[in-house]
PDB file of N, CA and C in Angstrom:
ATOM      1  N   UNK A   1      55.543 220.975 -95.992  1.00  0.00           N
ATOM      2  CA  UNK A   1      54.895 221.515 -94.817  1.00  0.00           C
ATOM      3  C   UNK A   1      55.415 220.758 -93.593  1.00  0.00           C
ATOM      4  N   UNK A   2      56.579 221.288 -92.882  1.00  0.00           N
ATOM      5  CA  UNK A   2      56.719 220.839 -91.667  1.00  0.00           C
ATOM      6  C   UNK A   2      55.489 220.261 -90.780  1.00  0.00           C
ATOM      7  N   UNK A   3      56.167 219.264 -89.869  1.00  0.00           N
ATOM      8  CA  UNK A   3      55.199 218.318 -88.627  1.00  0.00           C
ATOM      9  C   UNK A   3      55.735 218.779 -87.337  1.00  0.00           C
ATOM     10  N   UNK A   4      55.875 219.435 -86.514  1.00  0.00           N
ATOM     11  CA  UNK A   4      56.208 219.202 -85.064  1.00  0.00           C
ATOM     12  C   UNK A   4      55.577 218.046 -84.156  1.00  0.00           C
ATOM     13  N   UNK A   5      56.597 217.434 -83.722  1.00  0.00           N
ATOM     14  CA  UNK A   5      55.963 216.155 -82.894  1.00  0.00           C
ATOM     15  C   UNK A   5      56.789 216.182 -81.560  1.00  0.00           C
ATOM     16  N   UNK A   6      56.201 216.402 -80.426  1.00  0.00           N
ATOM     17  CA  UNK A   6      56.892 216.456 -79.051  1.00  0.00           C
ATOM     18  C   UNK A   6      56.418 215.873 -77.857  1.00  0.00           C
ATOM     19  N   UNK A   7      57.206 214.537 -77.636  1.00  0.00           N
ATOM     20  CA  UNK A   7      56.752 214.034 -76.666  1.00  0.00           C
ATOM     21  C   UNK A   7      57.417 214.179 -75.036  1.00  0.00           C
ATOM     22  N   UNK A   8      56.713 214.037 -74.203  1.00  0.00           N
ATOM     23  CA  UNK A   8      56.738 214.266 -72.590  1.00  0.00           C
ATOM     24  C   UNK A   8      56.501 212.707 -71.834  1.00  0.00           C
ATOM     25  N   UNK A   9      57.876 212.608 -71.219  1.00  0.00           N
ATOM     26  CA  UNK A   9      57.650 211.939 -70.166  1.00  0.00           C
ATOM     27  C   UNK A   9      57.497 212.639 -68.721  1.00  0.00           C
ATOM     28  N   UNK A  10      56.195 211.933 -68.429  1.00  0.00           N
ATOM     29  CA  UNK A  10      55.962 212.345 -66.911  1.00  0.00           C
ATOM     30  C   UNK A  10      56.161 211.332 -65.684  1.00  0.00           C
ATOM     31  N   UNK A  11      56.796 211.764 -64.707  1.00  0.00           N
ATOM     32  CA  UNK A  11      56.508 211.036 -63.638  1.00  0.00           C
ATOM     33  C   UNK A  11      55.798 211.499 -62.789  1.00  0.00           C
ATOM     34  N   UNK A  12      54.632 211.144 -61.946  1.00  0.00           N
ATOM     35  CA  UNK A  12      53.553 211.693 -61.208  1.00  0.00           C
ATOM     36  C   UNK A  12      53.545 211.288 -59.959  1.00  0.00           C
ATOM     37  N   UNK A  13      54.277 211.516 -58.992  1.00  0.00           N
ATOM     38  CA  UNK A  13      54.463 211.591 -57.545  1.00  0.00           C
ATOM     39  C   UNK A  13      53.297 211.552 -56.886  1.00  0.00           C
ATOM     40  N   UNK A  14      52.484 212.431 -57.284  1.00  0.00           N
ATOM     41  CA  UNK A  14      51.106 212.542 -56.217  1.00  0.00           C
ATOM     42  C   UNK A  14      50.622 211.902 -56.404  1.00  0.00           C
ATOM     43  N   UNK A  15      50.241 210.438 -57.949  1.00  0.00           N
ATOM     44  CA  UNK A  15      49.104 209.882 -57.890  1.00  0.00           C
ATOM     45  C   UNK A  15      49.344 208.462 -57.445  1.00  0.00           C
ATOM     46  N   UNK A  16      48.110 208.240 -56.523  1.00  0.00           N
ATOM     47  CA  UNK A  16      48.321 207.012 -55.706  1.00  0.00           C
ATOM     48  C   UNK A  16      47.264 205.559 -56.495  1.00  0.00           C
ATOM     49  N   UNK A  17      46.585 206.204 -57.394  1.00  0.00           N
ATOM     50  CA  UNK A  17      45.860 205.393 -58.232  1.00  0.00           C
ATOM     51  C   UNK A  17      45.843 205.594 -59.601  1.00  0.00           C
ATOM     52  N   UNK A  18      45.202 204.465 -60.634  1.00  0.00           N
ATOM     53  CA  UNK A  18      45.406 205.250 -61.866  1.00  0.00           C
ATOM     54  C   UNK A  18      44.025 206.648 -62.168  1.00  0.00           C
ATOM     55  N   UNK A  19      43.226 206.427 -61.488  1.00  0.00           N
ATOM     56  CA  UNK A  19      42.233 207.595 -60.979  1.00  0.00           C
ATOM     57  C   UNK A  19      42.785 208.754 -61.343  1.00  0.00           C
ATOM     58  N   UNK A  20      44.074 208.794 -60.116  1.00  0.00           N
ATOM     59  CA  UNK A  20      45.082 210.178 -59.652  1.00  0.00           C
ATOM     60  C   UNK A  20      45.688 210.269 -61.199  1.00  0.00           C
ATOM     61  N   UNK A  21      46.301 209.096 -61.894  1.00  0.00           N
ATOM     62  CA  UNK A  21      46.904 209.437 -63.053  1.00  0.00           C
ATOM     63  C   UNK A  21      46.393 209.777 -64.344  1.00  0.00           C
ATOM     64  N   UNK A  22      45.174 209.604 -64.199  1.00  0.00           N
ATOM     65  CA  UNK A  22      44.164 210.072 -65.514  1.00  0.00           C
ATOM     66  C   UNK A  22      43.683 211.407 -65.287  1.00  0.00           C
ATOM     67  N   UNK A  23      43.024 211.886 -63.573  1.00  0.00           N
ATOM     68  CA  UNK A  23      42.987 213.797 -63.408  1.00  0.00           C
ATOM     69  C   UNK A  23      44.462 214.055 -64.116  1.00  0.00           C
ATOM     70  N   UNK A  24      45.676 213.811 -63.914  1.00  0.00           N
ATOM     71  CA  UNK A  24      46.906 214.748 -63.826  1.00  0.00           C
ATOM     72  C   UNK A  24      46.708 214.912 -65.457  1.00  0.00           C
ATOM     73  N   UNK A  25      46.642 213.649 -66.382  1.00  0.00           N
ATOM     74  CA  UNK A  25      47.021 213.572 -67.912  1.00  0.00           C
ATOM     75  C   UNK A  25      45.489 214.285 -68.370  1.00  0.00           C
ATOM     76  N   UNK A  26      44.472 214.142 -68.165  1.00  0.00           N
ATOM     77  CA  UNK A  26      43.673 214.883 -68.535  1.00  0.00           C
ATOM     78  C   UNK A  26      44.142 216.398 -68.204  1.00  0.00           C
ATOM     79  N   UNK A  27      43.840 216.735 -67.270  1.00  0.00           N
ATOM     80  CA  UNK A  27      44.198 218.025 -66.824  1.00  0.00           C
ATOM     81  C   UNK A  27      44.840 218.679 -68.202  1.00  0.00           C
ATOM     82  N   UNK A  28      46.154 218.111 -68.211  1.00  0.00           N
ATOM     83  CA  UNK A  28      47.281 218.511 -69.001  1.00  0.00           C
ATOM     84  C   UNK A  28      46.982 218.882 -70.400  1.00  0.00           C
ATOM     85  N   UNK A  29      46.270 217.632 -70.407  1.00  0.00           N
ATOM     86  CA  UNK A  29      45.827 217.485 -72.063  1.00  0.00           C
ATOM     87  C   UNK A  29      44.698 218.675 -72.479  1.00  0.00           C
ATOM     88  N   UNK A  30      44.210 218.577 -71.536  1.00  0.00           N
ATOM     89  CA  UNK A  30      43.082 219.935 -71.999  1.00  0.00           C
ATOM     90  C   UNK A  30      43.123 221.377 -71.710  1.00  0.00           C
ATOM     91  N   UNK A  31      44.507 221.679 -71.024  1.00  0.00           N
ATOM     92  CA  UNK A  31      45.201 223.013 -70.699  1.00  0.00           C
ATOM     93  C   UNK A  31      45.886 223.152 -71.937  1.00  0.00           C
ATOM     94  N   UNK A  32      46.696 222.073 -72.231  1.00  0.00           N
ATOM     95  CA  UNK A  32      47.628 222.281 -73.909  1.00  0.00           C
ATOM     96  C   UNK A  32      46.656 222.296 -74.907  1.00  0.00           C
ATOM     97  N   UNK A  33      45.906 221.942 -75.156  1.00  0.00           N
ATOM     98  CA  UNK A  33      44.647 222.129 -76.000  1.00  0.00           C
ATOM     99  C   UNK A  33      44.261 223.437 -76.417  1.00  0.00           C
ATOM    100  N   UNK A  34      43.877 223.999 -75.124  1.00  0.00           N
ATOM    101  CA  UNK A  34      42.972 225.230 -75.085  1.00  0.00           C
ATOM    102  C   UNK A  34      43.696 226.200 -75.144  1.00  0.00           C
ATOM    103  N   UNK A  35      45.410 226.120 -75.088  1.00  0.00           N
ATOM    104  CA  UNK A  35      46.295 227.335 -74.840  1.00  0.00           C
ATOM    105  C   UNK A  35      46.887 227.307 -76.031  1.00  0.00           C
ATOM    106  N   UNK A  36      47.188 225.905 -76.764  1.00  0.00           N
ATOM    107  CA  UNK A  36      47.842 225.987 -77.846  1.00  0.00           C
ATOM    108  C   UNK A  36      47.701 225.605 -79.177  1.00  0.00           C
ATOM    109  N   UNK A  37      46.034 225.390 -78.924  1.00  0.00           N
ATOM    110  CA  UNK A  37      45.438 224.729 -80.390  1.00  0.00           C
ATOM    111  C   UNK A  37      46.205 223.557 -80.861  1.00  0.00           C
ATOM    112  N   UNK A  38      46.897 222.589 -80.195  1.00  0.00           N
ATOM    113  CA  UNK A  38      47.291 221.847 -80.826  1.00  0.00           C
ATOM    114  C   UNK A  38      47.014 220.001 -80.724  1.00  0.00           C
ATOM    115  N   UNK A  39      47.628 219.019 -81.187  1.00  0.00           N
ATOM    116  CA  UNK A  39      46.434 217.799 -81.205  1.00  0.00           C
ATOM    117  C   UNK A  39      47.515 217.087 -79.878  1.00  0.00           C
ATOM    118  N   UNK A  40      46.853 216.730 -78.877  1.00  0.00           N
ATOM    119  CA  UNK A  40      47.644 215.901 -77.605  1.00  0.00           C
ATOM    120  C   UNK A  40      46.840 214.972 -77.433  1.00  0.00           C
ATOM    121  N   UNK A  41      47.657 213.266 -77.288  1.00  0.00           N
ATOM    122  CA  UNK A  41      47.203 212.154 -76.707  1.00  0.00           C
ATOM    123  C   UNK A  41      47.901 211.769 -75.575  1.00  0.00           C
ATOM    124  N   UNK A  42      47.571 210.315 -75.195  1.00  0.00           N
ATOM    125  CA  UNK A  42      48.438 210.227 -74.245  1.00  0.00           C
ATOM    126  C   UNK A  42      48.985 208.844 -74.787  1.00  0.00           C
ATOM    127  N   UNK A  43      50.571 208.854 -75.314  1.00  0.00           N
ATOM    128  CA  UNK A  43      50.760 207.560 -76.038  1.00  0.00           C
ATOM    129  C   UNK A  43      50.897 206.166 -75.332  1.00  0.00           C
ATOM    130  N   UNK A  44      51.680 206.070 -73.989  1.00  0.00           N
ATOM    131  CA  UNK A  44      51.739 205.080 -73.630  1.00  0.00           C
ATOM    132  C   UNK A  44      50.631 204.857 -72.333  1.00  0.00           C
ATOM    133  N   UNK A  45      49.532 204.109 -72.493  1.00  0.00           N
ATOM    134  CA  UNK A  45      48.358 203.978 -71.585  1.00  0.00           C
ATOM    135  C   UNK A  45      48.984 202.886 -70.549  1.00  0.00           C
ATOM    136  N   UNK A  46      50.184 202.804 -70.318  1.00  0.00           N
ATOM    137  CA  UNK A  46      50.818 201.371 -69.500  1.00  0.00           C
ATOM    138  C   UNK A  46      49.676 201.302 -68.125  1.00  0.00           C
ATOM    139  N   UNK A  47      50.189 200.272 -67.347  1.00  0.00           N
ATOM    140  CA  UNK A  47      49.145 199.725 -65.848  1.00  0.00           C
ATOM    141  C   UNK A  47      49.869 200.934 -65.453  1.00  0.00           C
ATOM    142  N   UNK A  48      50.875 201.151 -65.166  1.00  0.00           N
ATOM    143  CA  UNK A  48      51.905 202.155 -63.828  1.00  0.00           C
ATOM    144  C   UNK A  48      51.202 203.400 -64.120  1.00  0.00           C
ATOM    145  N   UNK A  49      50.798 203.658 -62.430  1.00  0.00           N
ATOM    146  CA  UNK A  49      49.632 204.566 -61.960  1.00  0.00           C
ATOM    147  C   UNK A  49      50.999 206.307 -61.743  1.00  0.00           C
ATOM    148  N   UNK A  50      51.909 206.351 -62.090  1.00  0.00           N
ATOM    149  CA  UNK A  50      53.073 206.850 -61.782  1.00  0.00           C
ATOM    150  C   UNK A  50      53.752 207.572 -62.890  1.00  0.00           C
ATOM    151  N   UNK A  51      53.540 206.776 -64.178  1.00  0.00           N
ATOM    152  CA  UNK A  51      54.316 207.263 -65.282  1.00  0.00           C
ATOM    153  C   UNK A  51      52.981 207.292 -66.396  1.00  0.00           C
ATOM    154  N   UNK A  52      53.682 208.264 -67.636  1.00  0.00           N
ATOM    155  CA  UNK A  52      52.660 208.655 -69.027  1.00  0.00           C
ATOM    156  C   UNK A  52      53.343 209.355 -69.679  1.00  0.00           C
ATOM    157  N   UNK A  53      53.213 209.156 -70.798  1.00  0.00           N
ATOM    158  CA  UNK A  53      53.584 209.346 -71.933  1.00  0.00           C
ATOM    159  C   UNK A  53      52.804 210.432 -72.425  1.00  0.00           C
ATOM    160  N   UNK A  54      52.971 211.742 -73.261  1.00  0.00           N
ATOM    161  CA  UNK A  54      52.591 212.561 -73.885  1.00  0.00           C
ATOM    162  C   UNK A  54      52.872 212.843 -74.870  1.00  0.00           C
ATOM    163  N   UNK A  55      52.098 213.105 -75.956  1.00  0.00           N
ATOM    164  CA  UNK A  55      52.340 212.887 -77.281  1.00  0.00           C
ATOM    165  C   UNK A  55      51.550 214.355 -77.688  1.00  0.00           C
ATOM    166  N   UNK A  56      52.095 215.597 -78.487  1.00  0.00           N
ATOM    167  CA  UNK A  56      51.782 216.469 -78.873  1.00  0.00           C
ATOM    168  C   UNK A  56      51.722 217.282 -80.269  1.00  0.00           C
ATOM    169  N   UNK A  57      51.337 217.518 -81.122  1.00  0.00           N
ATOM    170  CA  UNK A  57      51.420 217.444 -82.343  1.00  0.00           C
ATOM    171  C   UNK A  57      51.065 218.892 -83.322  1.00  0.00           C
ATOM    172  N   UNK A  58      51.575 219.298 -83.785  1.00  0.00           N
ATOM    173  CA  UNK A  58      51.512 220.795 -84.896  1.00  0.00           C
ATOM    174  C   UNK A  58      51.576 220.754 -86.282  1.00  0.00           C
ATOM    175  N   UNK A  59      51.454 221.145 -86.863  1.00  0.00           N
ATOM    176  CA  UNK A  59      51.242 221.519 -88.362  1.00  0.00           C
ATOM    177  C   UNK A  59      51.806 222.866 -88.593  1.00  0.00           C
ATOM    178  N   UNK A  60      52.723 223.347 -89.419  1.00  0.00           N
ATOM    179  CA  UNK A  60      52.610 224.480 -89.802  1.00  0.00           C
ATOM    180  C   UNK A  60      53.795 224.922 -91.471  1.00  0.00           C
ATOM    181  N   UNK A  61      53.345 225.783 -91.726  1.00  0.00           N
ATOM    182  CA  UNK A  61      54.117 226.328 -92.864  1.00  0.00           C
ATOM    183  C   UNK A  61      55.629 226.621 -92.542  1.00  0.00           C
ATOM    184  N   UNK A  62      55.864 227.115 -91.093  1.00  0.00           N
ATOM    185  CA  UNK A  62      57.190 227.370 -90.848  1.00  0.00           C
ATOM    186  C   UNK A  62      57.799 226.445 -89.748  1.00  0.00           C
ATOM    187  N   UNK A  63      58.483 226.019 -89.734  1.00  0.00           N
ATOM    188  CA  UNK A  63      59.236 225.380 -88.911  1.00  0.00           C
ATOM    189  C   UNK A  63      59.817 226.132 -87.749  1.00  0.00           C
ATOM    190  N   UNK A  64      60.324 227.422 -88.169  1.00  0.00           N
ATOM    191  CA  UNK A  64      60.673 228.224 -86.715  1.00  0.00           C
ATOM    192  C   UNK A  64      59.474 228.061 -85.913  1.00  0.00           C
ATOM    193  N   UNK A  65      57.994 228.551 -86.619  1.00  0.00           N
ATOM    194  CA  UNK A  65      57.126 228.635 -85.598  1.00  0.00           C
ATOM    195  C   UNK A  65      57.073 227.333 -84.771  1.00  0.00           C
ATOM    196  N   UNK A  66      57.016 226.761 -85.169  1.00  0.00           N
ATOM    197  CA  UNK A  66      56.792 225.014 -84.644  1.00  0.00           C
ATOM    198  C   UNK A  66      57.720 225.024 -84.039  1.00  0.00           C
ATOM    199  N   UNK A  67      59.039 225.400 -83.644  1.00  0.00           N
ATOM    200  CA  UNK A  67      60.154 225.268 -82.882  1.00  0.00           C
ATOM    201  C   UNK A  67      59.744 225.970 -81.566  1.00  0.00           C
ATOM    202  N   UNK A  68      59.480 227.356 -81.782  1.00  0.00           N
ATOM    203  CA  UNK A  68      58.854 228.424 -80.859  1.00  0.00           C
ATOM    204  C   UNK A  68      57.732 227.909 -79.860  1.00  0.00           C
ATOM    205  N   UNK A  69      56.725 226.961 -81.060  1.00  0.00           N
ATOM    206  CA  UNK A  69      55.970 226.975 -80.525  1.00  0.00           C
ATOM    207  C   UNK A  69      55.473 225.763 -79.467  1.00  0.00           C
ATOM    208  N   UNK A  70      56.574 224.495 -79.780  1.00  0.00           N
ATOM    209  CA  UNK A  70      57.166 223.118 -78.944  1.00  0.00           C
ATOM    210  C   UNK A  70      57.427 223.497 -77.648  1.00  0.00           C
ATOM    211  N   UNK A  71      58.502 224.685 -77.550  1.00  0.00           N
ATOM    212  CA  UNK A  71      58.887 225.434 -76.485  1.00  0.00           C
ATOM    213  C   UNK A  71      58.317 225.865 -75.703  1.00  0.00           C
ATOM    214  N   UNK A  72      57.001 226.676 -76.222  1.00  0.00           N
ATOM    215  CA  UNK A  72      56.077 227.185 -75.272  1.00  0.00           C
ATOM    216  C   UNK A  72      55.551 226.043 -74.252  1.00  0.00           C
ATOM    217  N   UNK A  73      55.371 225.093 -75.001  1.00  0.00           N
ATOM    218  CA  UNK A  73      54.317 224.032 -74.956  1.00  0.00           C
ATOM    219  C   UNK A  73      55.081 223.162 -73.793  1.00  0.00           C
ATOM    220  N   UNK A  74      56.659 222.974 -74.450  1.00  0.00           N
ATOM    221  CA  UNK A  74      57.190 222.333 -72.978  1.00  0.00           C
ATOM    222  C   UNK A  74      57.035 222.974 -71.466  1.00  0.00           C
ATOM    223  N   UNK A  75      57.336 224.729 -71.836  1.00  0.00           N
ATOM    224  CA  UNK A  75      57.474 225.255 -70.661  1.00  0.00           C
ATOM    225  C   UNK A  75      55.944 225.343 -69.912  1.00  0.00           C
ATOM    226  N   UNK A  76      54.874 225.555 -70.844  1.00  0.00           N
ATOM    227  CA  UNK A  76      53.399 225.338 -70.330  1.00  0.00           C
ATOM    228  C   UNK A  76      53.369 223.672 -69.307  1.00  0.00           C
ATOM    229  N   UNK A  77      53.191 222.668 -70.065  1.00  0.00           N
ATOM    230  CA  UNK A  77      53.366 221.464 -69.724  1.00  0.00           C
ATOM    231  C   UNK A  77      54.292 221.349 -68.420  1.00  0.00           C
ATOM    232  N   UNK A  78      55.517 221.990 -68.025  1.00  0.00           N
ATOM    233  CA  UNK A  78      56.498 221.758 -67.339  1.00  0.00           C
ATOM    234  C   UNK A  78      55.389 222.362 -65.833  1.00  0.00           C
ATOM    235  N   UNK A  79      55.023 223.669 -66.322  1.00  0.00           N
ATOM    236  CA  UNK A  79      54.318 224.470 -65.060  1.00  0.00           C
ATOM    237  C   UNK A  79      52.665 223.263 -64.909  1.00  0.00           C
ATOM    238  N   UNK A  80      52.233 223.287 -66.002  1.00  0.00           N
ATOM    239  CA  UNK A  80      50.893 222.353 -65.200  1.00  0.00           C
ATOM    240  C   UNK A  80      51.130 221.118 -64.970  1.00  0.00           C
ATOM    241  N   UNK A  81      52.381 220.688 -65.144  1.00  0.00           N
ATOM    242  CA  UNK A  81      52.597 219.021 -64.598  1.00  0.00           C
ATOM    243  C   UNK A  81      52.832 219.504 -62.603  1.00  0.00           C
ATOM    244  N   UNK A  82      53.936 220.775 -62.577  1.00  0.00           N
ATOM    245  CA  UNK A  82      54.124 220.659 -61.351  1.00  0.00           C
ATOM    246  C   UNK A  82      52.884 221.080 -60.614  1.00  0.00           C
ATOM    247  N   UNK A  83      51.900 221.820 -61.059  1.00  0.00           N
ATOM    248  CA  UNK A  83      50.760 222.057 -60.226  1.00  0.00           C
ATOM    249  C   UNK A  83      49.784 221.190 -59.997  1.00  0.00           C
ATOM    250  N   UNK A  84      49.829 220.383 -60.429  1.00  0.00           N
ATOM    251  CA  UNK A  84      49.325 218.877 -60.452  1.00  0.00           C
ATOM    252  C   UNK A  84      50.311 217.240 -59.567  1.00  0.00           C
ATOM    253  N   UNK A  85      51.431 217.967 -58.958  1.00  0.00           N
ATOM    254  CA  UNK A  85      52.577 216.806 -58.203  1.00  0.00           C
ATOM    255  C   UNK A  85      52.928 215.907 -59.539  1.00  0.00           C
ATOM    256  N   UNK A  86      52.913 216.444 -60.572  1.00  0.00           N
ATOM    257  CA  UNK A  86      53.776 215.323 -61.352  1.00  0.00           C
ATOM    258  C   UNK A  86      55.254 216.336 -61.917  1.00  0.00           C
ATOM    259  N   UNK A  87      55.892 215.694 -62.477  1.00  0.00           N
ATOM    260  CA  UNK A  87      57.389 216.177 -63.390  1.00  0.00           C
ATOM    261  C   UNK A  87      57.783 215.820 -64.803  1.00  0.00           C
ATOM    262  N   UNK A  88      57.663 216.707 -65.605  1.00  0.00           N
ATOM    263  CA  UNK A  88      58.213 216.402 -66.905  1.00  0.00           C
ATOM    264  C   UNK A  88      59.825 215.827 -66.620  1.00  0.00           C
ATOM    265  N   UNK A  89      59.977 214.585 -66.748  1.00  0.00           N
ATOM    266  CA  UNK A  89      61.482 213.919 -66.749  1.00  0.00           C
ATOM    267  C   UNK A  89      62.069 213.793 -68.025  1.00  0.00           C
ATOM    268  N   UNK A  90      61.545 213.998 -69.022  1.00  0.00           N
ATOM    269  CA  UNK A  90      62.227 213.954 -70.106  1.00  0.00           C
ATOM    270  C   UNK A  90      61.038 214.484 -71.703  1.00  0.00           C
ATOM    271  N   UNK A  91      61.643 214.908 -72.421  1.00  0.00           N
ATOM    272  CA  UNK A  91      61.323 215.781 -73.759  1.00  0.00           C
ATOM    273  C   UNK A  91      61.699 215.725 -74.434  1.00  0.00           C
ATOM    274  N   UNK A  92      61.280 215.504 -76.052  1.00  0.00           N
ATOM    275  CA  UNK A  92      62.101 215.574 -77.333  1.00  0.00           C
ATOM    276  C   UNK A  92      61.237 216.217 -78.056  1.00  0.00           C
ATOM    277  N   UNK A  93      61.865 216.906 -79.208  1.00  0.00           N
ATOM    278  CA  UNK A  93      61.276 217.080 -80.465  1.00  0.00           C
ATOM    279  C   UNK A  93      61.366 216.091 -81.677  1.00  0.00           C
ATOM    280  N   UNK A  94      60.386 216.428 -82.890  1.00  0.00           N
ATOM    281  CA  UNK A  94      61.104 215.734 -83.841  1.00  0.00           C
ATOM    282  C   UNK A  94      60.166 216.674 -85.126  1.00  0.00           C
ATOM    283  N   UNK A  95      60.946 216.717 -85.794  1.00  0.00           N
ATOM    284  CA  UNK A  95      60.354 217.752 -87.353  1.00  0.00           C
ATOM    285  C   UNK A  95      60.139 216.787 -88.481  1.00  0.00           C
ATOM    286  N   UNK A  96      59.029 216.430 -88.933  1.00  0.00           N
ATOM    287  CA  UNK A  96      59.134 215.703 -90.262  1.00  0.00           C
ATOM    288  C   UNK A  96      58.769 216.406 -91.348  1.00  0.00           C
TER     289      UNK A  96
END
């Protein structure tokens, strides 16, 4: 049984506190949630009010879907990071 595992680096321009950086990663986290049923943390909790780590996670019988469905998830993520002043700077997958 395939794993999809896809993490997001963000950089967050607009937030001037870690305040600003916990609305943006919440936000995120509970839009990918609710759109894609799937399990999101936020892996690296560092001090820098600027950068975060996203950690996103699937289960499934097929692996295409999980490919398909990473994709969605980046391009979702990509649109609510910018409506929020932050930027997905970098993305990977990984299949176990």
């Amino acid at each position: 049984m395939p794993i999809a595992f896809l993490t997001l680096e963000l950089h967050i321009e607009a937030a001037h506190s870690l305040k600003d950086k916990r609305q943006v990663v919440r936000s995120l986290k509970d839009c990918l949630r609710a759109s894609f049923n799937v399990s999101v943390a936020e892996l690296d909790s560092s001090g820098l009010w600027n950068r975060a780590t996203i950690g996103v996670v699937s289960v499934s019988d097929s692996r295409d879907y999980l490919d398909g469905l990473m994709k969605n998830v980046e391009r979702q993520a990509t649109r609510i990071a910018n409506n929020h002043g932050a930027e997905v700077t970098d993305s990977f997958s990984e299949y176990l």
